[in-house]
C-alpha atoms as a PDB file:
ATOM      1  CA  UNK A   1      97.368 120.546  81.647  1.00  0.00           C
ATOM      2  CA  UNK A   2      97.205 117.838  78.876  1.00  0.00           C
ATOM      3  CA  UNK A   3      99.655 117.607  76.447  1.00  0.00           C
ATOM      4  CA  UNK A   4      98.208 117.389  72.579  1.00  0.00           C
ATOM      5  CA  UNK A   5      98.521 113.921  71.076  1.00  0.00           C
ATOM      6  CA  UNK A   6      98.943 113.351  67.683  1.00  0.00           C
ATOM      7  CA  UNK A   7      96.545 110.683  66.286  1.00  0.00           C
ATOM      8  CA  UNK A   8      97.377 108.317  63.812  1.00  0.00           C
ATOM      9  CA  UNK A   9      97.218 109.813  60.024  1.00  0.00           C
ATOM     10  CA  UNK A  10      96.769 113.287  61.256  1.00  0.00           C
ATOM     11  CA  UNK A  11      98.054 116.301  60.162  1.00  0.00           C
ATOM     12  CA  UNK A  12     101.979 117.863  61.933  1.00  0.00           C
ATOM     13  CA  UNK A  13     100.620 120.505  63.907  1.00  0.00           C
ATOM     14  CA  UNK A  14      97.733 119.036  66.507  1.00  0.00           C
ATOM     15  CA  UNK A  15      95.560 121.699  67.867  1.00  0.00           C
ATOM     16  CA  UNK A  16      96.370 122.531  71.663  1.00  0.00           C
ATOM     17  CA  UNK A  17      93.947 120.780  73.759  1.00  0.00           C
ATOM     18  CA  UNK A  18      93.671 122.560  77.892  1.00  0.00           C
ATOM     19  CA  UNK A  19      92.718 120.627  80.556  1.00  0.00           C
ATOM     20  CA  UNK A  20      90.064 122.478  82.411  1.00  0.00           C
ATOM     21  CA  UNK A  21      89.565 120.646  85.645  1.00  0.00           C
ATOM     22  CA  UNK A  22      87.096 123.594  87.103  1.00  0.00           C
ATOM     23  CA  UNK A  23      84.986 122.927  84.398  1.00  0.00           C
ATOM     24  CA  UNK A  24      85.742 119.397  84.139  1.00  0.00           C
ATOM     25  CA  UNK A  25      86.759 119.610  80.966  1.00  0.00           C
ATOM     26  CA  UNK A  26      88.956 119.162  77.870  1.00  0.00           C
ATOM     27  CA  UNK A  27      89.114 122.079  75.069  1.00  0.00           C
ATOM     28  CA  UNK A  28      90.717 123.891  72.775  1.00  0.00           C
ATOM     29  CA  UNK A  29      92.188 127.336  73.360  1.00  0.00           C
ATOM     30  CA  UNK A  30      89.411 128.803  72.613  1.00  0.00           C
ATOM     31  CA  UNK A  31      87.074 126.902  74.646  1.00  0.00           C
ATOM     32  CA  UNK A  32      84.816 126.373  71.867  1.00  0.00           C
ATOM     33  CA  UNK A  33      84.946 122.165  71.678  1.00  0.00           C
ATOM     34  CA  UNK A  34      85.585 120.655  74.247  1.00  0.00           C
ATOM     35  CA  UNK A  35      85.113 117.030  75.881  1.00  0.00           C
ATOM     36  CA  UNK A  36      83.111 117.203  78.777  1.00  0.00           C
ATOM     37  CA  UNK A  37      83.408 114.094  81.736  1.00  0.00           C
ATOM     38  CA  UNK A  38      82.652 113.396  85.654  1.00  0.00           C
ATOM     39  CA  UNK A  39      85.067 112.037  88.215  1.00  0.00           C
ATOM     40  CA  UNK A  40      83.373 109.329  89.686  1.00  0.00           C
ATOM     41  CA  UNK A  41      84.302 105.993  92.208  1.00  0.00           C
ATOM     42  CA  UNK A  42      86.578 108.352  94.532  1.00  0.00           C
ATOM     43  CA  UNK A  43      88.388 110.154  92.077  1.00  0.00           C
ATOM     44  CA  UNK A  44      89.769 106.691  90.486  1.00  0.00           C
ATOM     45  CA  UNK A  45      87.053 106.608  87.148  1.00  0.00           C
ATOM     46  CA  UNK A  46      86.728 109.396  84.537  1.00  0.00           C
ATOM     47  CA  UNK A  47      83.383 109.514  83.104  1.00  0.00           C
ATOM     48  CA  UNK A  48      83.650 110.828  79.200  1.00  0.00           C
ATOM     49  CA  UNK A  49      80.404 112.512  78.600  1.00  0.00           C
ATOM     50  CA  UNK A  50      79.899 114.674  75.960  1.00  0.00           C
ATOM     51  CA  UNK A  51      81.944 115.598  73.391  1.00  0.00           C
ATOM     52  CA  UNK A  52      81.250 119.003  71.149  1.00  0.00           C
ATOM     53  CA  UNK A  53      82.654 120.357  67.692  1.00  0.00           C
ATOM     54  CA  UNK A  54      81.024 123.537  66.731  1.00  0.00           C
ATOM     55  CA  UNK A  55      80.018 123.427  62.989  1.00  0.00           C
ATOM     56  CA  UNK A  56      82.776 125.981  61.815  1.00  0.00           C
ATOM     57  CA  UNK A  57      85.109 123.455  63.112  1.00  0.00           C
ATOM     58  CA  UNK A  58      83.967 119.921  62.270  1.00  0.00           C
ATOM     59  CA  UNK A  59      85.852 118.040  59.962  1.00  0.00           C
ATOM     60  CA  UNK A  60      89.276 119.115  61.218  1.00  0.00           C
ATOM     61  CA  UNK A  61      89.995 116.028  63.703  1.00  0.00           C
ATOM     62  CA  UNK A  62      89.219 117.934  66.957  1.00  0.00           C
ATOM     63  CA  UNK A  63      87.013 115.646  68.397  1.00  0.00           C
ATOM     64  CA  UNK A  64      89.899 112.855  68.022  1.00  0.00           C
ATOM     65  CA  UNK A  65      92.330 115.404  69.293  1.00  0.00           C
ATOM     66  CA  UNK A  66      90.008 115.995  72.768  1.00  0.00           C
ATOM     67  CA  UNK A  67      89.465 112.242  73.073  1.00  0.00           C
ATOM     68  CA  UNK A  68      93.661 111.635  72.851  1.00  0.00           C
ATOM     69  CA  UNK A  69      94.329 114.410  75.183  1.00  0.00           C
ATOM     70  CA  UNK A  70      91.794 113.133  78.032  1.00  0.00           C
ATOM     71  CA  UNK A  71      92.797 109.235  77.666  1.00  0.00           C
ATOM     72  CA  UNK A  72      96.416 110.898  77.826  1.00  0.00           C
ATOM     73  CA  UNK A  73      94.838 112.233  81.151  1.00  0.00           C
ATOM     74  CA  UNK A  74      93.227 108.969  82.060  1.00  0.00           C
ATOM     75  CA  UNK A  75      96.486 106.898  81.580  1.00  0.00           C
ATOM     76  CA  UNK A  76      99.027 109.090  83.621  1.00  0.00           C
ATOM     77  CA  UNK A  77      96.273 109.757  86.692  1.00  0.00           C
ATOM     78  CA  UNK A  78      95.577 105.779  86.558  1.00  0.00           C
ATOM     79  CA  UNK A  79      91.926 106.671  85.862  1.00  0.00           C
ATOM     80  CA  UNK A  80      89.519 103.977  84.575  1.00  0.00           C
ATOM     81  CA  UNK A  81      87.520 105.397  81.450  1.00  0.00           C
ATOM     82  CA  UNK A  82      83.648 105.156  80.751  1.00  0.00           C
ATOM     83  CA  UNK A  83      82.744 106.227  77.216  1.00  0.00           C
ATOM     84  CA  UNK A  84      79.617 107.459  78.125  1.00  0.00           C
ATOM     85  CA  UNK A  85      79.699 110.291  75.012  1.00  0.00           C
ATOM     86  CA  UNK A  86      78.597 108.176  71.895  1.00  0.00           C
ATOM     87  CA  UNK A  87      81.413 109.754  69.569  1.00  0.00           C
ATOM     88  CA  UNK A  88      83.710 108.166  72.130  1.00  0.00           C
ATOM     89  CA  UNK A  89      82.186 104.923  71.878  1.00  0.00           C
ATOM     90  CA  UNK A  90      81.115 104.772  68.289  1.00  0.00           C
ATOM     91  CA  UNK A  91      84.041 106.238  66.714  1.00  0.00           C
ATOM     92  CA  UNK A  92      87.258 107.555  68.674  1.00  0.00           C
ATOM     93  CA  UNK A  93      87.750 103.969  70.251  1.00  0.00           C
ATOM     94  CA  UNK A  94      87.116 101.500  67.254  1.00  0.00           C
ATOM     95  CA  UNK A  95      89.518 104.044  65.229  1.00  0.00           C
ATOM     96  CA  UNK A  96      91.784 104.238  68.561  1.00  0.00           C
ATOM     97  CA  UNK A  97      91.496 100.686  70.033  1.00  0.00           C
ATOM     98  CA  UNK A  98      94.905 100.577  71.932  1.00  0.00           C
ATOM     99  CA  UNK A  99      93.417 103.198  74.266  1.00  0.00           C
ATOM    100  CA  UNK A 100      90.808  99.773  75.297  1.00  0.00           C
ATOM    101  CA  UNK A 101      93.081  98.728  78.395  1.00  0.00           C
ATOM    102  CA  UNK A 102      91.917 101.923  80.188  1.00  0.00           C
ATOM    103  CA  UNK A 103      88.278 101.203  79.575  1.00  0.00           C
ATOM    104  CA  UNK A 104      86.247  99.913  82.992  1.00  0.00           C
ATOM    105  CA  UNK A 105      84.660  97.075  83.438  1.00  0.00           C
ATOM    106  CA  UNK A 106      83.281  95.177  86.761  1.00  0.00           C
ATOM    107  CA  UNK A 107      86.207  92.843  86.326  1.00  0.00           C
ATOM    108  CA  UNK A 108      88.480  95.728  86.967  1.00  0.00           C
ATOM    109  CA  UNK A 109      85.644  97.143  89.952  1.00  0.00           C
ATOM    110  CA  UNK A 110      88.260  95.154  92.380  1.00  0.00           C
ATOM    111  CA  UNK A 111      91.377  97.040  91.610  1.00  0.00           C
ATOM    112  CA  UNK A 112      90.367 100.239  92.010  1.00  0.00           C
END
């Protein structure tokens, strides 16, 4: 299981984020967001699909929270990260660009 992550400028008590590897996902205890991804390359790249905030719940920094909670993930398994999900891309990393070293690239391909 993940451990939440506070992000930078939000509030003291960070939602709990649950890893759900069955599902191959990350949500909140109620399973209603969540950040969906895909193992790929042998287990050694996580593949950050989708990310979902229903519309009672947007607005409160969830989405961030998911997105901290797998990277979390990402950087203790030693897991390369695609941002597939355009939140990811577009918004979590340019807000959160000290999580860029996990991103992969071809130049990485070779190590792992």
């Amino acid at each position: 299981m993940a451990t939440p992550n506070p992000i930078a400028g939000s509030g003291t008590n960070p939602p709990k984020i649950i890893w759900n590897d069955a599902q191959r996902r990350f949500e909140t205890e109620d399973k209603k967001a969540y950040l969906q991804y895909v193992i790929k390359n042998q287990g050694k790249v996580i593949d950050m699909i989708h990310t979902f905030v229903p519309s009672s719940k947007r607005g409160l920094g969830l989405a961030s929270h998911l997105c901290a909670a797998a990277f979390n993930h990402a950087a203790a398994h030693s897991l390369a990260v695609v941002p597939s999900c355009s939140y990811i891309s577009d918004t979590f990393l340019p807000r959160n660009p000290t999580w860029n070293h996990l991103l992969y690239s071809e130049d990485k391909k070779s190590n792992l």
